[in-house]
PDB file of N, CA and C in Angstrom:
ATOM      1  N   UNK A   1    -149.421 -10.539-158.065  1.00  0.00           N
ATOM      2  CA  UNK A   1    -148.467 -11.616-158.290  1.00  0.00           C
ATOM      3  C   UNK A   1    -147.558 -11.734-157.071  1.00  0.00           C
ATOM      4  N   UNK A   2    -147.283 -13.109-156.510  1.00  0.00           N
ATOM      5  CA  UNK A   2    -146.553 -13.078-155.576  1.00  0.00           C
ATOM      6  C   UNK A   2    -145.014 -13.293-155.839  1.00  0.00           C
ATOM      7  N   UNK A   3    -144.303 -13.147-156.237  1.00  0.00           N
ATOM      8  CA  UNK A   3    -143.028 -12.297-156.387  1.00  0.00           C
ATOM      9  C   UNK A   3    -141.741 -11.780-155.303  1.00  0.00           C
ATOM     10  N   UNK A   4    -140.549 -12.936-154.619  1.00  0.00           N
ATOM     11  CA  UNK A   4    -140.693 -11.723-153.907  1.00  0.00           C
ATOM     12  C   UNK A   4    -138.708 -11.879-154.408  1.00  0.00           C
ATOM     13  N   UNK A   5    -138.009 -10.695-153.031  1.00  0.00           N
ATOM     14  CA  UNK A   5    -136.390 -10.841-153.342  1.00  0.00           C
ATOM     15  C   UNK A   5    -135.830 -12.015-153.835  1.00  0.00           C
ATOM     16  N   UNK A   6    -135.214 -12.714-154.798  1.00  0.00           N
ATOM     17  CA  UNK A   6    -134.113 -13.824-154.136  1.00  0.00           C
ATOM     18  C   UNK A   6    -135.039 -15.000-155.239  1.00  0.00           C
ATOM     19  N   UNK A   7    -135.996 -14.311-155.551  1.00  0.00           N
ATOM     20  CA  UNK A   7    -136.904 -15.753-156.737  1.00  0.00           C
ATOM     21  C   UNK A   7    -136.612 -15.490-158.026  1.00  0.00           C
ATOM     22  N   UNK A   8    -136.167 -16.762-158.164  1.00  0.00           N
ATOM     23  CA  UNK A   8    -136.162 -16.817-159.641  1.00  0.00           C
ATOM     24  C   UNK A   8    -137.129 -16.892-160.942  1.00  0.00           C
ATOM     25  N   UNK A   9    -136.490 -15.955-161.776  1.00  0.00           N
ATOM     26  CA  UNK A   9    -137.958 -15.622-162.243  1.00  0.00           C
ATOM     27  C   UNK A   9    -137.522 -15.907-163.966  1.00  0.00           C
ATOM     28  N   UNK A  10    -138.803 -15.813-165.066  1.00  0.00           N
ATOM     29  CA  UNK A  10    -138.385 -15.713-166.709  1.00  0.00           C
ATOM     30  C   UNK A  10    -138.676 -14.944-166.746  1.00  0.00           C
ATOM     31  N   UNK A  11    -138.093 -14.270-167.597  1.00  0.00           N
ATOM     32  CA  UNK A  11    -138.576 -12.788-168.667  1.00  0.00           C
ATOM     33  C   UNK A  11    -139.337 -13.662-169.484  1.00  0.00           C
ATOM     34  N   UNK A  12    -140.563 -13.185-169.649  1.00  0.00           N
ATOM     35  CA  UNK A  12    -141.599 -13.613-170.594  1.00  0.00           C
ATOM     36  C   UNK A  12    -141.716 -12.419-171.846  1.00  0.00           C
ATOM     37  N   UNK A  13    -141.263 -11.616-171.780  1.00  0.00           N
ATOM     38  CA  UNK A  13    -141.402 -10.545-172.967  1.00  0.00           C
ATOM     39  C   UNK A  13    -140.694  -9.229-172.973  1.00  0.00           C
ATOM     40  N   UNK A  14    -140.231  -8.783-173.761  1.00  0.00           N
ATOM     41  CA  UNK A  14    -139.694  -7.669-174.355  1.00  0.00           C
ATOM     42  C   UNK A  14    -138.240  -8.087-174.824  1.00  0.00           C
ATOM     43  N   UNK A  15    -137.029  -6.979-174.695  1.00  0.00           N
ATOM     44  CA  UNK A  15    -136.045  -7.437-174.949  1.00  0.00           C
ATOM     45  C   UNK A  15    -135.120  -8.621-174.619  1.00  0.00           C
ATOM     46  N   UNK A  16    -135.650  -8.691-172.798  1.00  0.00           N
ATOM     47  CA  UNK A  16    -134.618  -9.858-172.602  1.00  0.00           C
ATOM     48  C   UNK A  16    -135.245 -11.134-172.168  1.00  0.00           C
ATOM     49  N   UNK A  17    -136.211 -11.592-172.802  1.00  0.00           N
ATOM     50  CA  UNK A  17    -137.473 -12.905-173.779  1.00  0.00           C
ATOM     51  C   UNK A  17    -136.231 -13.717-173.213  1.00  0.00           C
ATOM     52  N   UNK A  18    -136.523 -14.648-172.315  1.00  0.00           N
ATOM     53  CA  UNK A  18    -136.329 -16.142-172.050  1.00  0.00           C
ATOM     54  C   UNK A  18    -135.412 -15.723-171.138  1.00  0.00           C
ATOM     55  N   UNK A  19    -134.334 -15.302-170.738  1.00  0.00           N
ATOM     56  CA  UNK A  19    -133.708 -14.850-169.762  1.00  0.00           C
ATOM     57  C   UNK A  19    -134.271 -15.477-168.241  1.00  0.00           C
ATOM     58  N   UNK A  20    -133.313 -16.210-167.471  1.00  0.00           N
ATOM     59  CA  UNK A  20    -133.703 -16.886-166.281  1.00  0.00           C
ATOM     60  C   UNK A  20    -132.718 -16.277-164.868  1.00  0.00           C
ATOM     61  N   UNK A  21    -133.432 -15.663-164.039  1.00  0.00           N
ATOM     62  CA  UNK A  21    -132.513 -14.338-163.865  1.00  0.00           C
ATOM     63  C   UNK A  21    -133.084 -14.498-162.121  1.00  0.00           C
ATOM     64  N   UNK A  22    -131.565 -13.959-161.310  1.00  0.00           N
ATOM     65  CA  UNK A  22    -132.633 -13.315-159.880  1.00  0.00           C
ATOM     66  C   UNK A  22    -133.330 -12.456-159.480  1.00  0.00           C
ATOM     67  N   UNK A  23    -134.140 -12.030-159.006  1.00  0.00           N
ATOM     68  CA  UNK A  23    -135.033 -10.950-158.521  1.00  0.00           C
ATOM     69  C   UNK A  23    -134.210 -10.220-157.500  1.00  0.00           C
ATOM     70  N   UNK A  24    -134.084  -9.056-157.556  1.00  0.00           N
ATOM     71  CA  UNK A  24    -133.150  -7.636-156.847  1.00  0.00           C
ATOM     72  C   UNK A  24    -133.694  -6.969-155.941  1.00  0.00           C
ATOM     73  N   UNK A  25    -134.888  -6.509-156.254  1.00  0.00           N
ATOM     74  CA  UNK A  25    -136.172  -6.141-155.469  1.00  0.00           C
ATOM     75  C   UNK A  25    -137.372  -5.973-156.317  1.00  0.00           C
ATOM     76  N   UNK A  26    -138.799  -5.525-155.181  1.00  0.00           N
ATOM     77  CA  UNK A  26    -139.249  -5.614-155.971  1.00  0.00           C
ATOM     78  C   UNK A  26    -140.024  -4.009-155.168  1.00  0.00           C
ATOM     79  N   UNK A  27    -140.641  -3.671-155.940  1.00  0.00           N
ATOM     80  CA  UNK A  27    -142.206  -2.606-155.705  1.00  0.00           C
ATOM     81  C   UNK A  27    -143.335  -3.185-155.578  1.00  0.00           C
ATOM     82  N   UNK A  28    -143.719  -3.421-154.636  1.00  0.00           N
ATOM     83  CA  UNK A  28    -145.376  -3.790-155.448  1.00  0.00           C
ATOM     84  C   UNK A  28    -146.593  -2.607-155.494  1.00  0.00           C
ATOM     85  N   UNK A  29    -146.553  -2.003-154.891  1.00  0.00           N
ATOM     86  CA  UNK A  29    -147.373  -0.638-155.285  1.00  0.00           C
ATOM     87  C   UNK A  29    -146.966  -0.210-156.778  1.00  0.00           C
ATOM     88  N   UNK A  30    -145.660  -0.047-157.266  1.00  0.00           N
ATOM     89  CA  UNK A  30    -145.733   0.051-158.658  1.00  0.00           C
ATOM     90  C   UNK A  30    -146.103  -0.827-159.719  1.00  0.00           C
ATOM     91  N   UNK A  31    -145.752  -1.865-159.088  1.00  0.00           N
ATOM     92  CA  UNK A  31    -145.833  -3.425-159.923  1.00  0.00           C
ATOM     93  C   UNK A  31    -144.673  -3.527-160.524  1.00  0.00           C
ATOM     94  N   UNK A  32    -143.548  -3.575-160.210  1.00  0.00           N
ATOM     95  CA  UNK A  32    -142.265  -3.499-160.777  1.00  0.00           C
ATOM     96  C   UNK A  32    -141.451  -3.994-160.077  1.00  0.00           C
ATOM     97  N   UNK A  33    -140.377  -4.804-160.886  1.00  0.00           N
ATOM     98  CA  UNK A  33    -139.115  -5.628-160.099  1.00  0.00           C
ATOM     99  C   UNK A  33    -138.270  -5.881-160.626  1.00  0.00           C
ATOM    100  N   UNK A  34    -136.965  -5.269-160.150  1.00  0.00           N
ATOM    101  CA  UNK A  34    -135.357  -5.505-160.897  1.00  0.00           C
ATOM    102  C   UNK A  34    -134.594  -6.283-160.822  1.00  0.00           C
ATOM    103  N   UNK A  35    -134.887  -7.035-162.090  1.00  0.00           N
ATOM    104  CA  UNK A  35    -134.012  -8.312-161.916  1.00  0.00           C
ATOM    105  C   UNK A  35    -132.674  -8.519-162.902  1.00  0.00           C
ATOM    106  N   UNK A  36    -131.767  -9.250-162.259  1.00  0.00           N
ATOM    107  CA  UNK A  36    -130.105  -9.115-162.579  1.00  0.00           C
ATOM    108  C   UNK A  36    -129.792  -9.380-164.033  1.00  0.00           C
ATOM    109  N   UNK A  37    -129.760  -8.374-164.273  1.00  0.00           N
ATOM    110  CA  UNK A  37    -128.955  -8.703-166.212  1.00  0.00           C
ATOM    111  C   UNK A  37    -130.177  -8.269-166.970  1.00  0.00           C
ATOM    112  N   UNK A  38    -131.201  -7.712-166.429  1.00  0.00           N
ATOM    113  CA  UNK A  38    -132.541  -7.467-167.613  1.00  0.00           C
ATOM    114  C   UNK A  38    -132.487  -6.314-167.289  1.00  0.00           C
ATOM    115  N   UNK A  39    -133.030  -5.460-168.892  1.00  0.00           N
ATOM    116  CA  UNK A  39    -133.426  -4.431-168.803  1.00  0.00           C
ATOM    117  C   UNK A  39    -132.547  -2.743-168.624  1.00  0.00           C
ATOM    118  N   UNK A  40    -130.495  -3.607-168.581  1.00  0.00           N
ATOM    119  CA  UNK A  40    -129.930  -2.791-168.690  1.00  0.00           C
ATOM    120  C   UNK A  40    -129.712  -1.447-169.581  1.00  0.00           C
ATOM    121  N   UNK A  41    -129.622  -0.250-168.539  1.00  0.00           N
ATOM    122  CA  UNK A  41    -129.089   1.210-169.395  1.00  0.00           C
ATOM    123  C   UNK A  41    -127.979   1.885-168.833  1.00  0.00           C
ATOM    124  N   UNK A  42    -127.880   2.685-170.101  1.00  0.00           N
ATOM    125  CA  UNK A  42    -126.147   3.234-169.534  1.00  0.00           C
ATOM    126  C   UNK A  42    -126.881   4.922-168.806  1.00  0.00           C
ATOM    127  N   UNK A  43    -126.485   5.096-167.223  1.00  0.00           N
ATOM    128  CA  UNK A  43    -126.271   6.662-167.022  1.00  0.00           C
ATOM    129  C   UNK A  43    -124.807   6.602-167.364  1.00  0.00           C
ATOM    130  N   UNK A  44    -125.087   8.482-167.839  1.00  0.00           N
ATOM    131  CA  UNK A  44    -124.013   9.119-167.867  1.00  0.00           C
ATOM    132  C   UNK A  44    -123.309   9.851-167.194  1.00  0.00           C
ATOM    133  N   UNK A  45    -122.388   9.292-166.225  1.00  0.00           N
ATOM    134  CA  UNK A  45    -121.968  10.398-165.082  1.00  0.00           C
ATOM    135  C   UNK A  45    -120.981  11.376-165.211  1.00  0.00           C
ATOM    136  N   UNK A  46    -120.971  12.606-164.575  1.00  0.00           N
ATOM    137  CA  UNK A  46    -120.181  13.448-164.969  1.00  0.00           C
ATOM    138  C   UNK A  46    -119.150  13.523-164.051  1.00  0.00           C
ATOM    139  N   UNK A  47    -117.897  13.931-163.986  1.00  0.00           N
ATOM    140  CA  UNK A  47    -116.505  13.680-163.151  1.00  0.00           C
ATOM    141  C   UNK A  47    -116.756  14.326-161.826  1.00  0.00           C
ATOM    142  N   UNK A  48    -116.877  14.058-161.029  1.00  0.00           N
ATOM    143  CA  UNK A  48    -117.148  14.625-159.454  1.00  0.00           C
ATOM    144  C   UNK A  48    -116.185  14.272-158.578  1.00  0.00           C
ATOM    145  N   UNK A  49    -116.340  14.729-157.566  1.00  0.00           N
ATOM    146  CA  UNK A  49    -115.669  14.112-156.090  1.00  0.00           C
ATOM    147  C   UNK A  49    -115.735  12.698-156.006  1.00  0.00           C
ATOM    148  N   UNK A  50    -116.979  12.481-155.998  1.00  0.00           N
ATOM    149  CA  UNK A  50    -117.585  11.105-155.744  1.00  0.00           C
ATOM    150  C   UNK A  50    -117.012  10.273-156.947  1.00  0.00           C
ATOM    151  N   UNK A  51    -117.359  10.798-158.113  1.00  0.00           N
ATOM    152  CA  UNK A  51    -116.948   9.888-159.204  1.00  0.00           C
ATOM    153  C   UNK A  51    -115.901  10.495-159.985  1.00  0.00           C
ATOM    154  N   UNK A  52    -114.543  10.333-159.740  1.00  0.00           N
ATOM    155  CA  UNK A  52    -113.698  11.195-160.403  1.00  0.00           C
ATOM    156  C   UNK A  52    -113.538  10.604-161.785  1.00  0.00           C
ATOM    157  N   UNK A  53    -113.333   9.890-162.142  1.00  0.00           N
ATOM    158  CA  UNK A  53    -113.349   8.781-163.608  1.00  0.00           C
ATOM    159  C   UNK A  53    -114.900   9.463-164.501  1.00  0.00           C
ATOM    160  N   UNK A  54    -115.624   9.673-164.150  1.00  0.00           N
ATOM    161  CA  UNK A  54    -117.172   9.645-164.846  1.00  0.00           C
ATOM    162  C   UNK A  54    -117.008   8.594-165.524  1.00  0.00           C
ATOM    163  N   UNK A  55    -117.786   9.207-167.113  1.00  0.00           N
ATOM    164  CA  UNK A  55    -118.477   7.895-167.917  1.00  0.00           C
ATOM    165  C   UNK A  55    -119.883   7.369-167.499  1.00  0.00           C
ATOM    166  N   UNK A  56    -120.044   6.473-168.192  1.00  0.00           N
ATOM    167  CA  UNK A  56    -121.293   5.373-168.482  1.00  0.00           C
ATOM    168  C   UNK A  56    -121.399   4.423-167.439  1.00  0.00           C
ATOM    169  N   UNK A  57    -122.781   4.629-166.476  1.00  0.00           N
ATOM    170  CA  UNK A  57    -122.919   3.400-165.712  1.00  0.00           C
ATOM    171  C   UNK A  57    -124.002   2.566-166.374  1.00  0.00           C
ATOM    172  N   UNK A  58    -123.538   1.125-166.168  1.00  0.00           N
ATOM    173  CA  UNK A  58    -124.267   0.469-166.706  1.00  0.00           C
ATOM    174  C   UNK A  58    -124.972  -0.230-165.546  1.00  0.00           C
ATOM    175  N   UNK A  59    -126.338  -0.213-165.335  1.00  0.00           N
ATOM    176  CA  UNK A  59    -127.049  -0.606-164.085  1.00  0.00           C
ATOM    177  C   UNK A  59    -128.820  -1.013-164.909  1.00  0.00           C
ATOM    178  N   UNK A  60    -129.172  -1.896-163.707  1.00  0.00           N
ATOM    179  CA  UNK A  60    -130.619  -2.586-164.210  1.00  0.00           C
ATOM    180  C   UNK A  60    -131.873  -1.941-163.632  1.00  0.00           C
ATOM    181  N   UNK A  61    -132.582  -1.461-165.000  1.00  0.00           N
ATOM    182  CA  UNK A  61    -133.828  -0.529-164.389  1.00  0.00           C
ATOM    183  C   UNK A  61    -135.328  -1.608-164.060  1.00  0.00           C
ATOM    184  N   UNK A  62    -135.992  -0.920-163.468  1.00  0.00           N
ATOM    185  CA  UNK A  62    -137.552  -2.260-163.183  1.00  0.00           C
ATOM    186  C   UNK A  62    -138.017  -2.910-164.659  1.00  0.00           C
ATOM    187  N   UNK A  63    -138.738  -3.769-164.322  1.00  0.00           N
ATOM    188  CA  UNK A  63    -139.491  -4.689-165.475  1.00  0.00           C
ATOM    189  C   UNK A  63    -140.772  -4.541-164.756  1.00  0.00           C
ATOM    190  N   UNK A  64    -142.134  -4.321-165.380  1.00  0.00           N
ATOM    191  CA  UNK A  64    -143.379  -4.865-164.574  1.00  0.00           C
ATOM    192  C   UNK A  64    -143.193  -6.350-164.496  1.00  0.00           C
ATOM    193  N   UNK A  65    -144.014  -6.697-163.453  1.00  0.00           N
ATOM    194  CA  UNK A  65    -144.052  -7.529-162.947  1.00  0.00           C
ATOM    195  C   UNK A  65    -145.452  -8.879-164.025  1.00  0.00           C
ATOM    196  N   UNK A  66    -146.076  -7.729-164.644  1.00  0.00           N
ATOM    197  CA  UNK A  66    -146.451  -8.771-165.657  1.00  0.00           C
ATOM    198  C   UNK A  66    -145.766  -9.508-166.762  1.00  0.00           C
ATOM    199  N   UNK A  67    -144.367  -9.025-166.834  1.00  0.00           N
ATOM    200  CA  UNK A  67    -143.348  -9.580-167.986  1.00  0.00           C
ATOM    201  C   UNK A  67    -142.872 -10.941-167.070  1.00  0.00           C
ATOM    202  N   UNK A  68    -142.969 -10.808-166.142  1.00  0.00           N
ATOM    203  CA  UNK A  68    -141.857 -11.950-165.377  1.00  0.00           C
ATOM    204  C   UNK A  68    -143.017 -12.914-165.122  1.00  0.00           C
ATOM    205  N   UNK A  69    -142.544 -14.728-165.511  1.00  0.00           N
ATOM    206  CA  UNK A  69    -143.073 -16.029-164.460  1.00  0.00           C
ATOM    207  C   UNK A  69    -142.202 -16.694-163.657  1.00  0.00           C
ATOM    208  N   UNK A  70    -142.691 -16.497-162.474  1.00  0.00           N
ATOM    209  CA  UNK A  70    -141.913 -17.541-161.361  1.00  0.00           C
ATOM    210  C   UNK A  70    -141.373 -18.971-161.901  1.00  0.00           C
ATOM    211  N   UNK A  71    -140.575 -18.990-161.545  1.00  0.00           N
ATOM    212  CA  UNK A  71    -139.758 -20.534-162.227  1.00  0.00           C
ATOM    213  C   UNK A  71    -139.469 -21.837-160.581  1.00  0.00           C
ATOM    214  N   UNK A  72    -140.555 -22.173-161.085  1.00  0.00           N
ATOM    215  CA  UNK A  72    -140.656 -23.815-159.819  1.00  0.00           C
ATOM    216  C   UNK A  72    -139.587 -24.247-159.905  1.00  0.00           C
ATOM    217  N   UNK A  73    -139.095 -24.839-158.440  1.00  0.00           N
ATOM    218  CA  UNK A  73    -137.787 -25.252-158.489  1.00  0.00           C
ATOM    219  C   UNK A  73    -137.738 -26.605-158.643  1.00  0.00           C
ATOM    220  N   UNK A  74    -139.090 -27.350-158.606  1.00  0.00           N
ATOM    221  CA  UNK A  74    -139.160 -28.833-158.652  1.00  0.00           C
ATOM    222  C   UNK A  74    -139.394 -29.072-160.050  1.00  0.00           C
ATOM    223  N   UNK A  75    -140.334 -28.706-160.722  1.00  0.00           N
ATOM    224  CA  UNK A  75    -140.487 -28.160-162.052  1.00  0.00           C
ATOM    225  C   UNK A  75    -139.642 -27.526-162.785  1.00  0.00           C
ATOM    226  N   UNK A  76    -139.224 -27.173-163.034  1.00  0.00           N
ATOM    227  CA  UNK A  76    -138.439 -26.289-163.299  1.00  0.00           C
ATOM    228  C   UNK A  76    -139.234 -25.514-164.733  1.00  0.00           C
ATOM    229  N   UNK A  77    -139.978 -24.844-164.599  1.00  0.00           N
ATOM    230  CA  UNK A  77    -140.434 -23.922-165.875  1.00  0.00           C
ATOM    231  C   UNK A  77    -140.925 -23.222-165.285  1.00  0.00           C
ATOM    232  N   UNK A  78    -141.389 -21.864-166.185  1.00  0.00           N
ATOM    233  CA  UNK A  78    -142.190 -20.596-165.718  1.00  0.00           C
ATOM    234  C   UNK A  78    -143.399 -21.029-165.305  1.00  0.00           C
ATOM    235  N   UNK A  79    -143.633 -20.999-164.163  1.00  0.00           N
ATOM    236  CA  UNK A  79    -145.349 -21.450-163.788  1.00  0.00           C
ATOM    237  C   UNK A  79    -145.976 -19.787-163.485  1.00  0.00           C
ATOM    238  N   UNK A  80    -147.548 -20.099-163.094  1.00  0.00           N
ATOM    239  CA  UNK A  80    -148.167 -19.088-162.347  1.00  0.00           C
ATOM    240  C   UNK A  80    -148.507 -20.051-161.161  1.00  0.00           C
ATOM    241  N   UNK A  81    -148.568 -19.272-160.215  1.00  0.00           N
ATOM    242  CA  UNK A  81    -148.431 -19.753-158.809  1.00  0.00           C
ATOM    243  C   UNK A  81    -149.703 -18.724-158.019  1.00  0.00           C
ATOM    244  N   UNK A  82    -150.501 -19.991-156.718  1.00  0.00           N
ATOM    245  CA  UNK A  82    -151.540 -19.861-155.863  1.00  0.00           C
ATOM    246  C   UNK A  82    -150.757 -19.769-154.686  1.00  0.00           C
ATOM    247  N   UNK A  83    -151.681 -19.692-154.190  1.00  0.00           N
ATOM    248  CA  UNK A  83    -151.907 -19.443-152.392  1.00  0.00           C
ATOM    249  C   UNK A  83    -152.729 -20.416-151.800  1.00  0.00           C
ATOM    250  N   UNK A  84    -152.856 -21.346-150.589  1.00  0.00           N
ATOM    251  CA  UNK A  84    -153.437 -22.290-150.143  1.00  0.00           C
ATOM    252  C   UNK A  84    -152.930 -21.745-148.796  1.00  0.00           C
ATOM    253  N   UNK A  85    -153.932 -23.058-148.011  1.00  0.00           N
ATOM    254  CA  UNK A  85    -154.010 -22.738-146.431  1.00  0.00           C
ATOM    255  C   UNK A  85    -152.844 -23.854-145.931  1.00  0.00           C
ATOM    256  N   UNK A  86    -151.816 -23.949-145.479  1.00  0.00           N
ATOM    257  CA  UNK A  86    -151.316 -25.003-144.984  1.00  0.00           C
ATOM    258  C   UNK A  86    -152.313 -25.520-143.717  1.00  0.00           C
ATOM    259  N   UNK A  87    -151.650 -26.587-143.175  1.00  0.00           N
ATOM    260  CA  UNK A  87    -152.615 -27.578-142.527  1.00  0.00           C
ATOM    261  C   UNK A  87    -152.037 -26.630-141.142  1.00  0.00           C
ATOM    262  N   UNK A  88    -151.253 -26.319-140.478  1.00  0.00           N
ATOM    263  CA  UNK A  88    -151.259 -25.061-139.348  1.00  0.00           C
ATOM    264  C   UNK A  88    -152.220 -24.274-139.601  1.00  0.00           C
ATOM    265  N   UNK A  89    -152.556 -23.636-140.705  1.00  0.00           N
ATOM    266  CA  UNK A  89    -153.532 -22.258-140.964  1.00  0.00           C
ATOM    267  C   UNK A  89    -152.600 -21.413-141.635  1.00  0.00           C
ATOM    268  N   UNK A  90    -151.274 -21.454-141.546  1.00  0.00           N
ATOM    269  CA  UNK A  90    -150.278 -20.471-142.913  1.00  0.00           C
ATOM    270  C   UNK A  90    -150.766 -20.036-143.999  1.00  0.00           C
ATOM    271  N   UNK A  91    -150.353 -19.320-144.951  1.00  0.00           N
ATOM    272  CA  UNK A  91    -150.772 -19.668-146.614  1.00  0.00           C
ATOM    273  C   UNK A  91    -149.311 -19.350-146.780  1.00  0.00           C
ATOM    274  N   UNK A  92    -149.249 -20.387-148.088  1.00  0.00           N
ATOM    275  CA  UNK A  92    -148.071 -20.429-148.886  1.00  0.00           C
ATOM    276  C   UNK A  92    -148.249 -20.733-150.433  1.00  0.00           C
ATOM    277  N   UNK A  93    -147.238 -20.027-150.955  1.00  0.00           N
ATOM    278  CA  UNK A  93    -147.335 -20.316-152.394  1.00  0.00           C
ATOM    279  C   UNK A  93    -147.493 -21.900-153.278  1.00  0.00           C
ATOM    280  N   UNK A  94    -147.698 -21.725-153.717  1.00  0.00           N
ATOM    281  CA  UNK A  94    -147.791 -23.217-154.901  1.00  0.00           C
ATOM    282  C   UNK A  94    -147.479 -23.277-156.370  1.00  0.00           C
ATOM    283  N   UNK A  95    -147.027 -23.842-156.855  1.00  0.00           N
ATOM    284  CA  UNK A  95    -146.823 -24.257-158.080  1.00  0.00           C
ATOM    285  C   UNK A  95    -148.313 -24.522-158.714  1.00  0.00           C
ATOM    286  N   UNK A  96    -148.823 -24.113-159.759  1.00  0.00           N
ATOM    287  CA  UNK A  96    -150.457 -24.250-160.261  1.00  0.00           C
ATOM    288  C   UNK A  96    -150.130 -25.949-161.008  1.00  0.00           C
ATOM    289  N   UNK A  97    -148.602 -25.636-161.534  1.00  0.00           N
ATOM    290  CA  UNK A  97    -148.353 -27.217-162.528  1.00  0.00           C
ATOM    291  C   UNK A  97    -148.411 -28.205-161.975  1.00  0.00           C
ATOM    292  N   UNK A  98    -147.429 -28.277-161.060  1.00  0.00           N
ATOM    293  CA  UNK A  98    -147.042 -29.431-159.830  1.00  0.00           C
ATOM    294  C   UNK A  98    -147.622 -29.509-158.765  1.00  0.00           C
ATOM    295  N   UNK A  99    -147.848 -28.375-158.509  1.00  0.00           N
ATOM    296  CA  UNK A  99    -148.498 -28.753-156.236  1.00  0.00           C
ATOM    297  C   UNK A  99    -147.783 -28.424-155.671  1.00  0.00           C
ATOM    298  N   UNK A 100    -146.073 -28.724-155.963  1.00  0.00           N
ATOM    299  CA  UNK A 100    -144.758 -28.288-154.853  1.00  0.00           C
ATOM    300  C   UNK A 100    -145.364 -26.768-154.153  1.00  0.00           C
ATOM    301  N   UNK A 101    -144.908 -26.894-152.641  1.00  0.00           N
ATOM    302  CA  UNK A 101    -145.123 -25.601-152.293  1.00  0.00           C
ATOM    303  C   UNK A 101    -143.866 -25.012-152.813  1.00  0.00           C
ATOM    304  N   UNK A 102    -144.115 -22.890-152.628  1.00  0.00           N
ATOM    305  CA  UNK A 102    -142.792 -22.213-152.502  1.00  0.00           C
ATOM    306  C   UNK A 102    -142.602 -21.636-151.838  1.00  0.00           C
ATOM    307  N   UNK A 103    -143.034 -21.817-150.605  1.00  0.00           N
ATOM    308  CA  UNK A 103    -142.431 -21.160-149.725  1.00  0.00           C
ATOM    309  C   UNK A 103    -143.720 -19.977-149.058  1.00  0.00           C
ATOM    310  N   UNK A 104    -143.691 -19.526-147.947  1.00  0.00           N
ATOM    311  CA  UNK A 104    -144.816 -19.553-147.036  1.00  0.00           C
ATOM    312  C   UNK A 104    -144.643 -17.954-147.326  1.00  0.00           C
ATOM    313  N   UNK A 105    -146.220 -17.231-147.003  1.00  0.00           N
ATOM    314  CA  UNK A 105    -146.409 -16.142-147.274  1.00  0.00           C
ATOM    315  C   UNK A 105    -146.636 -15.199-146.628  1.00  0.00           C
ATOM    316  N   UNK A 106    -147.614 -15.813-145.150  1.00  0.00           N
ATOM    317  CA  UNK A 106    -147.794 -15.645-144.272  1.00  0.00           C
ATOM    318  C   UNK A 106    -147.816 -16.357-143.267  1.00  0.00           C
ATOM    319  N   UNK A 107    -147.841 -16.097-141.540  1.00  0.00           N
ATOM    320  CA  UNK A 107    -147.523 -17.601-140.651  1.00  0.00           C
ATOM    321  C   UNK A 107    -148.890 -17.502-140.208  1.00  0.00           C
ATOM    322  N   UNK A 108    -149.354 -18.604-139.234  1.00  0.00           N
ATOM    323  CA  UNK A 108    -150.484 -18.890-139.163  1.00  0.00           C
ATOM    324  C   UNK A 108    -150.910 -17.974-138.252  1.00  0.00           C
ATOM    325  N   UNK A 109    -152.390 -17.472-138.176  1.00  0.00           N
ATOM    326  CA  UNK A 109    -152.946 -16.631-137.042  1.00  0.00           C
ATOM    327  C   UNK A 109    -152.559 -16.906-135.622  1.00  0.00           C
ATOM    328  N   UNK A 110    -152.821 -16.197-134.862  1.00  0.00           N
ATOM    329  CA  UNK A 110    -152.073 -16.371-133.101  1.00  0.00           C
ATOM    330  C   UNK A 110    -153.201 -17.205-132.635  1.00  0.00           C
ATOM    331  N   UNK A 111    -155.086 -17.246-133.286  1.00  0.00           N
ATOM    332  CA  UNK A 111    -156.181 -17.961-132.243  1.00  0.00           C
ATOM    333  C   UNK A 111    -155.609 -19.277-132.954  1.00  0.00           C
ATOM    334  N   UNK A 112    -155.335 -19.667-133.974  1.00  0.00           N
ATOM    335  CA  UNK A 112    -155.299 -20.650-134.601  1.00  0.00           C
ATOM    336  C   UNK A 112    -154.173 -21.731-134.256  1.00  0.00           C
ATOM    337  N   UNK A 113    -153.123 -20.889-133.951  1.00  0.00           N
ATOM    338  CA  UNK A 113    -151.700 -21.686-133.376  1.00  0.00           C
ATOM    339  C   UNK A 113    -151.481 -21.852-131.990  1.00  0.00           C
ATOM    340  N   UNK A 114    -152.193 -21.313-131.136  1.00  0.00           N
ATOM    341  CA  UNK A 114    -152.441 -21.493-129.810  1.00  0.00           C
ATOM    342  C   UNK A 114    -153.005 -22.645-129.556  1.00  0.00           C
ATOM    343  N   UNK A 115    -153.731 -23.052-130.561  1.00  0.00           N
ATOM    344  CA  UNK A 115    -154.859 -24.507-130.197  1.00  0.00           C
ATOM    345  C   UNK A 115    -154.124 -25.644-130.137  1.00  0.00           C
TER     346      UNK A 115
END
């Protein structure tokens, strides 16, 4: 899934179901990505140097990346999204609903852009 920082994405399932949220980072070797307001738990910190107060942090753990759909910005709904060749030789994402591109994935080869 192409996925990356800064995209907006839906929770498609579990607790936080419909939630329209930013992407934080992501893993892709794990398949996992933390996005803002989903999936929150409390650590419990204990009084230190560092943290003289302790208590409960409340912070956002990963979601796989199969719970989340990219949300088209022209469209605006959860799509699944391709890859195509731009007319340079690039590939960039696509909307499967609409066509709108989202934004480029890779830039075009060096034999290809030289021409």
């Amino acid at each position: 899934m192409r996925i990356k920082v800064n995209d907006t994405v839906r929770v498609i399932s579990g607790d936080g179901r419909g939630i329209e949220s930013k992407v934080l980072s992501v893993d892709h070797k794990a398949g996992t990505a933390v996005v803002e307001g989903v999936n929150r738990v409390y650590k419990h910190m204990r009084r230190s140097q560092r943290n003289p107060q302790g208590g409960r942090l409340s912070k956002e753990m990963p979601v796989q990346l199969s719970n989340v759909m990219l949300v088209c910005p022209s469209c605006a709904g959860a799509v699944r999204t391709g890859a195509r060749r731009t007319s340079d030789g690039g590939k960039e994402r696509f909307c499967r609903k609409c066509g709108a591109g989202m934004g480029a994935i890779a830039p075009p080869p060096e034999k290809i852009a030289k021409k």
